[in-house]
C-alpha atoms as a PDB file:
ATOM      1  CA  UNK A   1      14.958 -15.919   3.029  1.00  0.00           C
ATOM      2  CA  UNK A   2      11.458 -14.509   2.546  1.00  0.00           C
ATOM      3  CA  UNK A   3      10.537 -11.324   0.384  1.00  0.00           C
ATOM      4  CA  UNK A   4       6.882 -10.750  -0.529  1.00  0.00           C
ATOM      5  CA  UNK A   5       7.888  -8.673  -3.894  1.00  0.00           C
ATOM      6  CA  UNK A   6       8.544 -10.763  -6.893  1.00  0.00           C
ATOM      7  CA  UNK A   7      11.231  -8.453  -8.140  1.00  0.00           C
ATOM      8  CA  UNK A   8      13.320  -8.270  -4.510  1.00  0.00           C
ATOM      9  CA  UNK A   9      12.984 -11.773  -4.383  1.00  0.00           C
ATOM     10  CA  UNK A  10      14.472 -12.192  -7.868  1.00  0.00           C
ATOM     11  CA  UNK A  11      17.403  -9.337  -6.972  1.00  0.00           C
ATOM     12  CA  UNK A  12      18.001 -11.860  -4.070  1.00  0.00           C
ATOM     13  CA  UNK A  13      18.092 -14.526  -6.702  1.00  0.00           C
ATOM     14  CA  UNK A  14      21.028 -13.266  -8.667  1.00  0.00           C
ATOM     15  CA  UNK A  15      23.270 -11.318  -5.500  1.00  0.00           C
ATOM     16  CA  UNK A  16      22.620 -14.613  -3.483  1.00  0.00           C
ATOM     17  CA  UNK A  17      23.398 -16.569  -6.537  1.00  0.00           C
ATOM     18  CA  UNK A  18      26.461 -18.698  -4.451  1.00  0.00           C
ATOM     19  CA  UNK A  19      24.115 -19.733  -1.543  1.00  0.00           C
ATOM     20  CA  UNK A  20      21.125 -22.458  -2.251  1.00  0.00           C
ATOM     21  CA  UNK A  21      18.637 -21.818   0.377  1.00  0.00           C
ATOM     22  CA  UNK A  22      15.130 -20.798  -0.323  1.00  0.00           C
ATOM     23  CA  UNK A  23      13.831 -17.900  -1.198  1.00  0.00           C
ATOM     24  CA  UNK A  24      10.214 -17.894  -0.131  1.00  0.00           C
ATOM     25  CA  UNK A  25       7.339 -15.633  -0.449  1.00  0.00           C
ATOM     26  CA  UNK A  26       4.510 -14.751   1.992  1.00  0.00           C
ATOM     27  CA  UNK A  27       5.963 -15.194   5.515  1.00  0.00           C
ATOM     28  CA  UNK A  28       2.069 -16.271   6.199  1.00  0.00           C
ATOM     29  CA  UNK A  29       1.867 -18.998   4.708  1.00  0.00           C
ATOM     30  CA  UNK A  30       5.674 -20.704   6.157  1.00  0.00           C
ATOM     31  CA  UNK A  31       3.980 -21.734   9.359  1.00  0.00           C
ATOM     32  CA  UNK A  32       2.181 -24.346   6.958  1.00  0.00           C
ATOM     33  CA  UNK A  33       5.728 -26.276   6.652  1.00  0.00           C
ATOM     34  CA  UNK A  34       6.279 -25.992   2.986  1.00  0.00           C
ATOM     35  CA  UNK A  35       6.025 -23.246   0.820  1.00  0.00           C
ATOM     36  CA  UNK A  36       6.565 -22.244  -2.895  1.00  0.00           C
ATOM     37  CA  UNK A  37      10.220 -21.237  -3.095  1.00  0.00           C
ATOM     38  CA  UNK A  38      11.617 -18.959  -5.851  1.00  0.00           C
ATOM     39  CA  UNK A  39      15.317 -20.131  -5.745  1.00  0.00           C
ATOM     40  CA  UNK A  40      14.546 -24.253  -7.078  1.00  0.00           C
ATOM     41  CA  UNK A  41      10.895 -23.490  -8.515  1.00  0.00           C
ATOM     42  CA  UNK A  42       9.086 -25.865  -6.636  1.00  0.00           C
ATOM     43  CA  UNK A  43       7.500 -25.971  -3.044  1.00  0.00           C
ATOM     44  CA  UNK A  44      10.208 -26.360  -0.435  1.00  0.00           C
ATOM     45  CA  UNK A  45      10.387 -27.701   3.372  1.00  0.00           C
ATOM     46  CA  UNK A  46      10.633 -24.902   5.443  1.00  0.00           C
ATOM     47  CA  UNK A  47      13.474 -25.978   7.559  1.00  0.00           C
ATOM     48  CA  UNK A  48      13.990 -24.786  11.166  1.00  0.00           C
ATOM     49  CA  UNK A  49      16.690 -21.587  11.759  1.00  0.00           C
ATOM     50  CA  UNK A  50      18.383 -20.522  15.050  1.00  0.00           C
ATOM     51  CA  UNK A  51      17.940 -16.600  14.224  1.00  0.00           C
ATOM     52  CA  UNK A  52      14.841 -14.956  12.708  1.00  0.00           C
ATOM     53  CA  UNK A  53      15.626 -11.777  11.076  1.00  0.00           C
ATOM     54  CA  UNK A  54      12.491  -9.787  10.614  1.00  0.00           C
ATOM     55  CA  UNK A  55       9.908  -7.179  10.753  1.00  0.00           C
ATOM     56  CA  UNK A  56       6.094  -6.938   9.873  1.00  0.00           C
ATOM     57  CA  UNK A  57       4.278  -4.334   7.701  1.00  0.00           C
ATOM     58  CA  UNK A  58       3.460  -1.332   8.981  1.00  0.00           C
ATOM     59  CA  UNK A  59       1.092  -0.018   6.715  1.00  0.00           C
ATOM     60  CA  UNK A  60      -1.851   0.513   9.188  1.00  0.00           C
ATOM     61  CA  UNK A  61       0.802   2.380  11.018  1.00  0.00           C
ATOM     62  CA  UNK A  62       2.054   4.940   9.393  1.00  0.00           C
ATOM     63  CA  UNK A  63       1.145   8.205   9.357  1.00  0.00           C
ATOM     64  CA  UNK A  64       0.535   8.459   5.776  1.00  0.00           C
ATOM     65  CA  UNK A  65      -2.421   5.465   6.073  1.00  0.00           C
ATOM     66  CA  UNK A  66      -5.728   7.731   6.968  1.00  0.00           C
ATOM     67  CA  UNK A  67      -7.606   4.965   6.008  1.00  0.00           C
ATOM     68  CA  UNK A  68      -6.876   2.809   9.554  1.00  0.00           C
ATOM     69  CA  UNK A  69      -8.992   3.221  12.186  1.00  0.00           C
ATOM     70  CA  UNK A  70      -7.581   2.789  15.950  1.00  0.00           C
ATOM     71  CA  UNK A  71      -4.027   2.102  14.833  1.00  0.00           C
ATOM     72  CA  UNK A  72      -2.651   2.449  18.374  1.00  0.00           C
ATOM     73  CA  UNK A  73      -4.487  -1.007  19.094  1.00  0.00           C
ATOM     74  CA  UNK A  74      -4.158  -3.116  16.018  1.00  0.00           C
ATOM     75  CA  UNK A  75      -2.376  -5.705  17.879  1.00  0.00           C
ATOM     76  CA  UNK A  76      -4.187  -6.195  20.635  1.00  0.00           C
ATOM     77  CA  UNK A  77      -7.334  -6.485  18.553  1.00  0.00           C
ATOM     78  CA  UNK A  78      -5.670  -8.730  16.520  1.00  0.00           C
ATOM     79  CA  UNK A  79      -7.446  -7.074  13.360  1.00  0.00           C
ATOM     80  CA  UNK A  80      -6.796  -9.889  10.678  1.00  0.00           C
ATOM     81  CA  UNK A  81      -7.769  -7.771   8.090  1.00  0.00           C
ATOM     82  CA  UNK A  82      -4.996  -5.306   8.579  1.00  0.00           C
ATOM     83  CA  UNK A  83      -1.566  -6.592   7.057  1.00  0.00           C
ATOM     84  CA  UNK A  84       0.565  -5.457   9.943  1.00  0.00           C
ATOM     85  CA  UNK A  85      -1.791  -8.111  12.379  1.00  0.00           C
ATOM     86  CA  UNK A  86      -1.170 -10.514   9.973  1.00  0.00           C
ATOM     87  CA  UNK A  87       2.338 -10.367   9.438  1.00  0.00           C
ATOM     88  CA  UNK A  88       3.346  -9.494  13.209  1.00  0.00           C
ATOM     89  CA  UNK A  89       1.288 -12.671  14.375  1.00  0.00           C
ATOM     90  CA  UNK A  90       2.936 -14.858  11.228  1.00  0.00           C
ATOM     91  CA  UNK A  91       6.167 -13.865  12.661  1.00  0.00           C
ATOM     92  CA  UNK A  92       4.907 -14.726  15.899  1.00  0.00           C
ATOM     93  CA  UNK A  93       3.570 -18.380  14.695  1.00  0.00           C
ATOM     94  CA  UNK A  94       6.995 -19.153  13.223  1.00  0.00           C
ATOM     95  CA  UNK A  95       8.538 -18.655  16.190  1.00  0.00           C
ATOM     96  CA  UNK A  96       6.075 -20.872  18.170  1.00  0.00           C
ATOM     97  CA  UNK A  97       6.542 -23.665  15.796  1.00  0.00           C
ATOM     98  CA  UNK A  98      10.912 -23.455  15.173  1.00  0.00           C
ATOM     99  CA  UNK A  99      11.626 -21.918  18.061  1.00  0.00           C
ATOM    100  CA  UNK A 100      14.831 -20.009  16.998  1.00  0.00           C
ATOM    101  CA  UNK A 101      17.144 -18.709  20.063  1.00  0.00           C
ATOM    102  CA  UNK A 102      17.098 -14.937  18.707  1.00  0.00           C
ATOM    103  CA  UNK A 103      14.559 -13.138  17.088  1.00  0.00           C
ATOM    104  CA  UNK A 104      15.329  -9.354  16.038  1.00  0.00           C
ATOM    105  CA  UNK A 105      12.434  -7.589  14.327  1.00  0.00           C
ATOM    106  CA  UNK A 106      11.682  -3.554  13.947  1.00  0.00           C
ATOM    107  CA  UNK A 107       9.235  -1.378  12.788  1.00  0.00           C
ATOM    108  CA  UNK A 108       7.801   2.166  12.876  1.00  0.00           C
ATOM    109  CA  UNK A 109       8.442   4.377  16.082  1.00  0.00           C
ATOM    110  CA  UNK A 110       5.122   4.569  16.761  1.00  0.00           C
ATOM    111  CA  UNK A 111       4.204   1.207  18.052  1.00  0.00           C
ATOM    112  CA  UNK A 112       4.937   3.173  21.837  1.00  0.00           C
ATOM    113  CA  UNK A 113       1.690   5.307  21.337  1.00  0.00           C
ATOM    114  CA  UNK A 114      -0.573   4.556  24.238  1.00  0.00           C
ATOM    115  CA  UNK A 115      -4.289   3.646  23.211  1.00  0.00           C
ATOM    116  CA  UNK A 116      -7.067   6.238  24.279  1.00  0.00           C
ATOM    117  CA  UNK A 117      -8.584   3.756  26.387  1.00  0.00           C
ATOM    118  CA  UNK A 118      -6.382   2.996  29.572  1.00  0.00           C
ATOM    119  CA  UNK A 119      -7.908  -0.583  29.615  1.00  0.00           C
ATOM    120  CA  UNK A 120      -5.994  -1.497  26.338  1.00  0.00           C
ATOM    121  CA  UNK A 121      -3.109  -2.517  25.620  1.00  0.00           C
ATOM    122  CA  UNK A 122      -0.756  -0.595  23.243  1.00  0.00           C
ATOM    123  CA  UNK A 123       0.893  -2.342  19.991  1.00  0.00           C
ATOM    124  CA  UNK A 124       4.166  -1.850  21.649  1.00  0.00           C
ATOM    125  CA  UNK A 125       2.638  -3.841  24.797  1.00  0.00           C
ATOM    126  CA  UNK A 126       1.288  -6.357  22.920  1.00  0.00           C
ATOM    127  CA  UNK A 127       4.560  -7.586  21.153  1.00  0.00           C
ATOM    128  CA  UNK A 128       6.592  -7.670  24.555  1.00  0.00           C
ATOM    129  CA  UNK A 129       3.831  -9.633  26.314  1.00  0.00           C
ATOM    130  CA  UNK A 130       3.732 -12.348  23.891  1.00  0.00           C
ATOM    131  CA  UNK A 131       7.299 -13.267  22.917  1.00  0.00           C
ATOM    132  CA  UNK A 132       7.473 -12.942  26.555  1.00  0.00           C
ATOM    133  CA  UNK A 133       4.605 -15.554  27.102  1.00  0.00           C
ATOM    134  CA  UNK A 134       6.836 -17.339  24.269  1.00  0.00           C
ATOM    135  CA  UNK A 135       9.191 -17.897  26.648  1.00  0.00           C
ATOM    136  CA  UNK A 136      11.322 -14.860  25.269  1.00  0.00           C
ATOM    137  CA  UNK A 137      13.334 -12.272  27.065  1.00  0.00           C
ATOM    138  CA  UNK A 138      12.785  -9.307  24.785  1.00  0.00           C
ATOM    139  CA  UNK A 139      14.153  -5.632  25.043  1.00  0.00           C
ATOM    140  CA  UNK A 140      13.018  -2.534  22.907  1.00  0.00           C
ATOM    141  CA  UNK A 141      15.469  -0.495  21.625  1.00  0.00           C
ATOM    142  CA  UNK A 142      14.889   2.753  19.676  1.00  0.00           C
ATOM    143  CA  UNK A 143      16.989   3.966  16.864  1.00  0.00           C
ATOM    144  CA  UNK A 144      16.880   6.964  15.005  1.00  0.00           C
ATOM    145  CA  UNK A 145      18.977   5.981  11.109  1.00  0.00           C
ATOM    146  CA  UNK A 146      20.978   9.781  11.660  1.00  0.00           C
ATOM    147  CA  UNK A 147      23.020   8.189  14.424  1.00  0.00           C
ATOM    148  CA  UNK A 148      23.886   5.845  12.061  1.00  0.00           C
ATOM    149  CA  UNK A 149      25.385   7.930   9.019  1.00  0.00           C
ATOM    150  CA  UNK A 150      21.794   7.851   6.932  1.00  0.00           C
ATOM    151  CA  UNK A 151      20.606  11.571   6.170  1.00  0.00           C
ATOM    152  CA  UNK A 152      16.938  11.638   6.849  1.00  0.00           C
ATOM    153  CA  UNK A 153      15.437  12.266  10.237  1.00  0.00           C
ATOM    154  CA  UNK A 154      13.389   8.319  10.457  1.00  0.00           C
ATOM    155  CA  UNK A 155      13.013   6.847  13.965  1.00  0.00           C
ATOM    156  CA  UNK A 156      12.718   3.011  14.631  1.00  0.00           C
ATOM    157  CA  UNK A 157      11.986   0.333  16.724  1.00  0.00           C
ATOM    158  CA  UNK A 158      14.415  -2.678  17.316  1.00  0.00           C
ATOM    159  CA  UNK A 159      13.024  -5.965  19.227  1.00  0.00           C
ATOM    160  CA  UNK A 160      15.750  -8.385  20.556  1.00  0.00           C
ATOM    161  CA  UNK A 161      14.009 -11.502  21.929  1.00  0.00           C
ATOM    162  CA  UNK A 162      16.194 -14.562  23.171  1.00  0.00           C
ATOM    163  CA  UNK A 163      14.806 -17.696  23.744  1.00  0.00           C
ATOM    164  CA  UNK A 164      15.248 -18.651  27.786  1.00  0.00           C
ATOM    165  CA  UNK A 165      15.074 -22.628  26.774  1.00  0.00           C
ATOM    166  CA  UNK A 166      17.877 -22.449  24.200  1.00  0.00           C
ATOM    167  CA  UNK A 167      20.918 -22.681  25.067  1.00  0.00           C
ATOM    168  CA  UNK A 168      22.384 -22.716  21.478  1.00  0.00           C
ATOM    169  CA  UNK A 169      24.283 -19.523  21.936  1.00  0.00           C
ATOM    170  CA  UNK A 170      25.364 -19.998  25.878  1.00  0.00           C
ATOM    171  CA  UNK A 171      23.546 -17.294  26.963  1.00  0.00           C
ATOM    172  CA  UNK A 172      22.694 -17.229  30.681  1.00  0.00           C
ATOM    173  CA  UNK A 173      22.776 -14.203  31.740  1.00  0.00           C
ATOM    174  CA  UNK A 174      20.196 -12.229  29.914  1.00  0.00           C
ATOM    175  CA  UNK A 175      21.267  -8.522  31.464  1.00  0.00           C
ATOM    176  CA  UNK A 176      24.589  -8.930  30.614  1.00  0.00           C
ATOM    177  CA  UNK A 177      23.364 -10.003  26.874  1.00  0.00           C
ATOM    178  CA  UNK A 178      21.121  -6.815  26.539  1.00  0.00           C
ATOM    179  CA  UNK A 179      24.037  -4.537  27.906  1.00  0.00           C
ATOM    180  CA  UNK A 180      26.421  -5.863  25.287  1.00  0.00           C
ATOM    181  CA  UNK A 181      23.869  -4.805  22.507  1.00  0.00           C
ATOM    182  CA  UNK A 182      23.457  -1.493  23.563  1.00  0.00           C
ATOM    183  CA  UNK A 183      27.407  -1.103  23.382  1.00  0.00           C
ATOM    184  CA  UNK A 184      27.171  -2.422  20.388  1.00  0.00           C
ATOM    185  CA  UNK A 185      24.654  -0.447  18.881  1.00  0.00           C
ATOM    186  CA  UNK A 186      26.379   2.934  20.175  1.00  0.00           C
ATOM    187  CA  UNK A 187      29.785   1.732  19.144  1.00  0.00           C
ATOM    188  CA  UNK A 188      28.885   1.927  15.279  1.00  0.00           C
ATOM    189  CA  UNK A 189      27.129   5.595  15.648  1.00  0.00           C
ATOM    190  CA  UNK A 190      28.302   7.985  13.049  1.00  0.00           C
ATOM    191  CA  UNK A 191      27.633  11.636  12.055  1.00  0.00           C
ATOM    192  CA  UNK A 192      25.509  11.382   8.681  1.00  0.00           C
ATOM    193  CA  UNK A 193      27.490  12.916   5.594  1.00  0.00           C
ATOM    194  CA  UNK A 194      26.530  16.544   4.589  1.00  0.00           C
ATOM    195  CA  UNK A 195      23.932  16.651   2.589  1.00  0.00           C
ATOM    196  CA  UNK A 196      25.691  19.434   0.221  1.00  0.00           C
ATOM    197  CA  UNK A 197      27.634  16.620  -0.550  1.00  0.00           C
ATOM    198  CA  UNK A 198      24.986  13.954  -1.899  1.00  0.00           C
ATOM    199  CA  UNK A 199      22.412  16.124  -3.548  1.00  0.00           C
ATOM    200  CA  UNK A 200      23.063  16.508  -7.384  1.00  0.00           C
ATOM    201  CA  UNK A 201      22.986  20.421  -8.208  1.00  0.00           C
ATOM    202  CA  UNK A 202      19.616  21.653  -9.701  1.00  0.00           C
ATOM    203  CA  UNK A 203      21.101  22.050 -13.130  1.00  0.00           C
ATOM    204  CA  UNK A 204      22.505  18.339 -13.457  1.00  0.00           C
ATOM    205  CA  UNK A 205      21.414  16.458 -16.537  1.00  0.00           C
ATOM    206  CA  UNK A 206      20.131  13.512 -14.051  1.00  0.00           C
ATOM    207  CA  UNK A 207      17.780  15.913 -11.176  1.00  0.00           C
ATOM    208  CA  UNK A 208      16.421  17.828 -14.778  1.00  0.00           C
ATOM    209  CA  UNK A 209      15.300  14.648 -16.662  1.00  0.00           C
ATOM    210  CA  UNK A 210      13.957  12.886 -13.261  1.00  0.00           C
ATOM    211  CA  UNK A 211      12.050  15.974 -12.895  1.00  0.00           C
ATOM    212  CA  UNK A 212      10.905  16.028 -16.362  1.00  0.00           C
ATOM    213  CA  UNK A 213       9.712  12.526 -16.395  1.00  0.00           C
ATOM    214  CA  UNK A 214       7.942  13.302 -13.130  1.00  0.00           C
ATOM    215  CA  UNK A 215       5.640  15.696 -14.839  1.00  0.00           C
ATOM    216  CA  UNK A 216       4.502  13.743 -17.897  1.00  0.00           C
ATOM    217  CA  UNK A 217       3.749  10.960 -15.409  1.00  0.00           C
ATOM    218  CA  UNK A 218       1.395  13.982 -13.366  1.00  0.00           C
ATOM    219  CA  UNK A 219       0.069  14.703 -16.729  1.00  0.00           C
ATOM    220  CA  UNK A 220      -0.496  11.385 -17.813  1.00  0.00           C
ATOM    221  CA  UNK A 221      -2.214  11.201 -14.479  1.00  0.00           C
ATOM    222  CA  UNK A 222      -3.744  14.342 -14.491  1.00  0.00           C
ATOM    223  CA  UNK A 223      -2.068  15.442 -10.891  1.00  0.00           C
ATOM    224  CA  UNK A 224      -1.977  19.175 -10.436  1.00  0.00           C
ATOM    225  CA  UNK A 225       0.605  18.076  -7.489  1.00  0.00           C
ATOM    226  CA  UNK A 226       2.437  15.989  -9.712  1.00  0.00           C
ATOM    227  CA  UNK A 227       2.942  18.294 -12.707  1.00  0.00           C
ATOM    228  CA  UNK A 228       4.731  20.757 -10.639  1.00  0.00           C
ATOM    229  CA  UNK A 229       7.725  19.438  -9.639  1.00  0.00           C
ATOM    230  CA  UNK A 230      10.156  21.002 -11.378  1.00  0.00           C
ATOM    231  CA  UNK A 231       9.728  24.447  -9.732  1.00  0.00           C
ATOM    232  CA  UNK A 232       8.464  22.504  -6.534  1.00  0.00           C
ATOM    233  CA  UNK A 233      11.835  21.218  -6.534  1.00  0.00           C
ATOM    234  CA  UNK A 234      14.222  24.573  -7.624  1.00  0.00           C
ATOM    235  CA  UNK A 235      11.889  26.106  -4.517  1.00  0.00           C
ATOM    236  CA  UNK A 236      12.508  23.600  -2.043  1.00  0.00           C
ATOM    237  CA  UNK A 237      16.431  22.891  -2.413  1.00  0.00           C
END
């Protein structure tokens, strides 16, 4: 397991409390074979694993990041000094060095935006062609969480890669693999609940001292935006 945040990796600590593999840090810094590891409190071999479970940031993706210039070609400008680079190409090392028979990453919907130049390649491009070059079949597959019973409209990106030199899992025939997991993905679609019946009502104890503690933290801060929210709230719901 690797979790950047100190505190997630100490929640992992105590609801993975039965299991005793690692819990690691940085997922840069595993490529180097041994790594400081949370769960024994020492540096730890990073052992080889058939299935990499993953993603990679997408801060210099998202929308709410004005601050990144050319986000549409991160990837294939392999900016080092922008965290999703980093982490996408850490992921990418790992799997160069274990070889694991299926990777499944995501991340943020708009990886598919096509550069302004025609000559480059788009982030979305850029993963395909090199787990491909990895020696990866890899499919894209986009999910949006409502089909899946979460209430709020977020779209996502799913990579399945599978290794065509393992044969760990028996998989030969790579269409037929793909097909299943698209069944599988629209077999456990659900409706997401009604939001009437989530949302605590305006006058609950809980929404009123939330939105209380909101505004001393604006005021503390001294955030017009921030010292609002209680009527910013009764308005909006």
């Amino acid at each position: 397991v690797c979790e950047l945040k100190p505190q997630k990796r100490a929640f992992l600590k105590v609801m993975l409390k039965e299991s005793d593999f690692c819990i690691f840090g940085d997922i840069r810094l595993l490529t180097e074979g041994q790594a400081a590891c949370d769960r024994h409190g020492k540096t730890c071999i990073v052992r080889g694993f058939d299935i990499l479970l993953t993603g990679f940031s997408c801060t210099n993706l998202s929308k709410q990041n004005h601050k990144t210039l050319d986000k549409r070609t991160i990837l294939s400008r392999r900016d080092l000094n922008a965290t999703t680079a980093q982490t996408f190409f850490a992921n990418l090392a790992l799997c160069e060095k274990y070889q694991p028979a299926i990777v499944v990453m995501e991340n943020l919907d708009c990886m598919r935006d096509e550069p302004t130049t025609p000559t480059e390649a788009s982030n979305l491009d850029v993963v395909c062609s090199t787990y491909t070059e990895l020696g990866y079949d890899i499919q894209t597959y986009r999910m949006v969480v409502t089909h899946y019973g979460v209430p709020q409209n977020r779209c996502r990106l799913k990579f399945f890669a599978v290794s065509r030199t393992s044969k760990l899992f028996n998989i030969y025939n790579y269409d037929a693999y793909f097909d299943r997991a698209t069944a599988a993905l629209l077999l456990f679609r659900i409706d997401p609940p009604d939001m009437r019946g989530i949302l605590m009502d305006n006058d609950d104890d809980h929404v009123q001292n939330e939105l209380t503690r909101r505004s001393i933290v604006g005021l503390t801060a001294q955030n017009p935006a921030e010292q609002n929210w209680p009527p910013v709230h009764q308005e909006y719901y």
